[in-house]
C-alpha atoms as a PDB file:
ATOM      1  CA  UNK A   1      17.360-117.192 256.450  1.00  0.00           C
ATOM      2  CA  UNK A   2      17.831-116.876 252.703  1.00  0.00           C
ATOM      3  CA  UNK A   3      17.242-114.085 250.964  1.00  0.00           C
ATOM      4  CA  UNK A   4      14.503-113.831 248.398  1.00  0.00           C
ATOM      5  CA  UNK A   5      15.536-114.109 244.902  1.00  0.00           C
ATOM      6  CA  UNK A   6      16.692-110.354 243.717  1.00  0.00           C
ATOM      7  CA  UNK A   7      14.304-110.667 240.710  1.00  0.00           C
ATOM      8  CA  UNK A   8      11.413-111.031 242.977  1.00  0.00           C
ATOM      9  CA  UNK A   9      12.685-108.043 245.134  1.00  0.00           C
ATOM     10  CA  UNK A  10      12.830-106.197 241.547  1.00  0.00           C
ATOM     11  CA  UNK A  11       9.632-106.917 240.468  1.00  0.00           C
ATOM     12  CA  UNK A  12       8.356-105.624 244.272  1.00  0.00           C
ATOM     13  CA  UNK A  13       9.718-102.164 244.340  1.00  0.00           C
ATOM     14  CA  UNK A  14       9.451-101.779 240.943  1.00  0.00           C
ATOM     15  CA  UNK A  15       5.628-101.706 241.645  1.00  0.00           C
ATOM     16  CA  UNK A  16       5.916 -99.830 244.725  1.00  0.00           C
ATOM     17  CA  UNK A  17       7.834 -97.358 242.365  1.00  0.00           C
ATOM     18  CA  UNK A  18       5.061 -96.564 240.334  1.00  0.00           C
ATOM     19  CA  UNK A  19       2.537 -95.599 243.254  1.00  0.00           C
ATOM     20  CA  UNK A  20       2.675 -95.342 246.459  1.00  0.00           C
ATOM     21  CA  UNK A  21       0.726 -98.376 247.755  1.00  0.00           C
ATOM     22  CA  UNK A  22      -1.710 -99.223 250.686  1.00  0.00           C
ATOM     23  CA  UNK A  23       0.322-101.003 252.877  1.00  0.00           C
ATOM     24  CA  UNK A  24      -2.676-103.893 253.422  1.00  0.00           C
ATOM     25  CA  UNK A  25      -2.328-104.345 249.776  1.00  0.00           C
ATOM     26  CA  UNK A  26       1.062-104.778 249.830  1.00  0.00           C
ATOM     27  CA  UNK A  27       1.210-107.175 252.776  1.00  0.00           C
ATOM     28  CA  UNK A  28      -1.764-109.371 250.725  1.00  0.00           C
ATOM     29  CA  UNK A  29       0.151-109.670 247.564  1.00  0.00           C
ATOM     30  CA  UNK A  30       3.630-110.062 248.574  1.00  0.00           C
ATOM     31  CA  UNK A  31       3.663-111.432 251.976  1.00  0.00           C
ATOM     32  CA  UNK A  32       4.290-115.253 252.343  1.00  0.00           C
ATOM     33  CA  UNK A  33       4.182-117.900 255.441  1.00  0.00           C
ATOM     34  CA  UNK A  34       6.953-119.848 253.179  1.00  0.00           C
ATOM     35  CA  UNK A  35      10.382-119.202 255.118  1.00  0.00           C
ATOM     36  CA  UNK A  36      12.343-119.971 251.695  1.00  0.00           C
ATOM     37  CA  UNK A  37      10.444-116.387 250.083  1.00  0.00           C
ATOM     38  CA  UNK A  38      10.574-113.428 251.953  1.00  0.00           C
ATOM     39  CA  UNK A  39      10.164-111.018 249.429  1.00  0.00           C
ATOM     40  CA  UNK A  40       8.434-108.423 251.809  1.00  0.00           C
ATOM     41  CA  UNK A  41      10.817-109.195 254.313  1.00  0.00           C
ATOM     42  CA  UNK A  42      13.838-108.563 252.340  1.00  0.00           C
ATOM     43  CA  UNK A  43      12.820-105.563 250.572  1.00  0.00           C
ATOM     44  CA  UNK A  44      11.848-104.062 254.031  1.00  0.00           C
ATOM     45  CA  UNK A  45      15.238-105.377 255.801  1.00  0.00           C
ATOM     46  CA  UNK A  46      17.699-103.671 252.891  1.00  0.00           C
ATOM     47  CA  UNK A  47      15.743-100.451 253.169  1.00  0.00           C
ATOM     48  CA  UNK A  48      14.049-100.625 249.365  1.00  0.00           C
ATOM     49  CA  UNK A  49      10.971 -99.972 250.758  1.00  0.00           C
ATOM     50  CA  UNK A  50       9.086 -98.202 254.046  1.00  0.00           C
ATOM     51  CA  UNK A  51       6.013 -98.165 255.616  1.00  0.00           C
ATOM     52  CA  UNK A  52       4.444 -94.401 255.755  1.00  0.00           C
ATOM     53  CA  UNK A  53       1.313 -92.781 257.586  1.00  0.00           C
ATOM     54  CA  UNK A  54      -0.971 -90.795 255.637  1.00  0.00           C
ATOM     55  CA  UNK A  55      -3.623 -89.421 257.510  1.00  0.00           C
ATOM     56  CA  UNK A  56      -6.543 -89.593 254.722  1.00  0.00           C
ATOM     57  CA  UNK A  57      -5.096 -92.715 253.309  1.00  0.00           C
ATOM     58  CA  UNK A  58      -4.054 -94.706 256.833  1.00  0.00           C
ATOM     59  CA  UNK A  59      -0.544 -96.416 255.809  1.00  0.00           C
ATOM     60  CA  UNK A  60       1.212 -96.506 252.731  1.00  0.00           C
ATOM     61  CA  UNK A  61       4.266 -98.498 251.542  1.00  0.00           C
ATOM     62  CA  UNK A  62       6.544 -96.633 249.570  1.00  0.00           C
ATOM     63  CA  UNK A  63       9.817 -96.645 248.049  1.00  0.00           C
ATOM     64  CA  UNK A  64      13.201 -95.097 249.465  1.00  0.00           C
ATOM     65  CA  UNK A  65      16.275 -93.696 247.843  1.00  0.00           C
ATOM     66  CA  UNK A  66      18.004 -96.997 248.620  1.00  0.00           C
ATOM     67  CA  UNK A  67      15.405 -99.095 246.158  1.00  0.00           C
ATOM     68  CA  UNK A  68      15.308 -96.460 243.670  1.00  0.00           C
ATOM     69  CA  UNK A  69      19.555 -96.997 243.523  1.00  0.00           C
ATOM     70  CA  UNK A  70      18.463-100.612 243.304  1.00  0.00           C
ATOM     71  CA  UNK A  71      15.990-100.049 240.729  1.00  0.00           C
ATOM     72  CA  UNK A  72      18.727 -97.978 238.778  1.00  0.00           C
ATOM     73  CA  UNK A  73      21.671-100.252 239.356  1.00  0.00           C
ATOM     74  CA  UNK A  74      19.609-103.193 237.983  1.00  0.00           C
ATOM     75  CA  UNK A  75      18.481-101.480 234.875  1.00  0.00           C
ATOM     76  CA  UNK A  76      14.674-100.746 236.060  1.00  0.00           C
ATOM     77  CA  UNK A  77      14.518 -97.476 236.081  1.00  0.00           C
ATOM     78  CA  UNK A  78      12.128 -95.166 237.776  1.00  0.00           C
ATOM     79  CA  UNK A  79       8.673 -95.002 235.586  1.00  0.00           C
END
């Protein structure tokens, strides 16, 4: 399986980054049935990104250290 383009991984966590995000939300933005895009997928395999439980908010997708290094090594900083 290829990975998704990192620029579309980017663009992913970078908008986990600046909220935490419903994970339905997530899944209905980002998620694909095209096996050349896995954006989700990818994000979630290298660790940029986890699925949380909140109990007032049900789950959440946020970001991890690991995407927040990937944010910083490719110049996208934490907002």
């Amino acid at each position: 399986m290829a990975d998704a383009p990192d620029p579309l991984v980017l663009d992913l966590v970078e908008w986990v980054a600046l909220e935490p995000r419903p994970y339905a939300a997530v899944l209905d933005r980002w998620r694909t049935s095209c096996p050349r895009l896995t954006v989700w997928e990818d994000a979630l395999d290298r660790g940029f990104v986890k699925r949380v439980s909140a109990a007032e908010l049900g789950a959440q997708v946020i970001v991890t250290q690991a995407g927040e290094k990937f944010l910083r090594d490719n110049g996208r900083a934490n907002r």
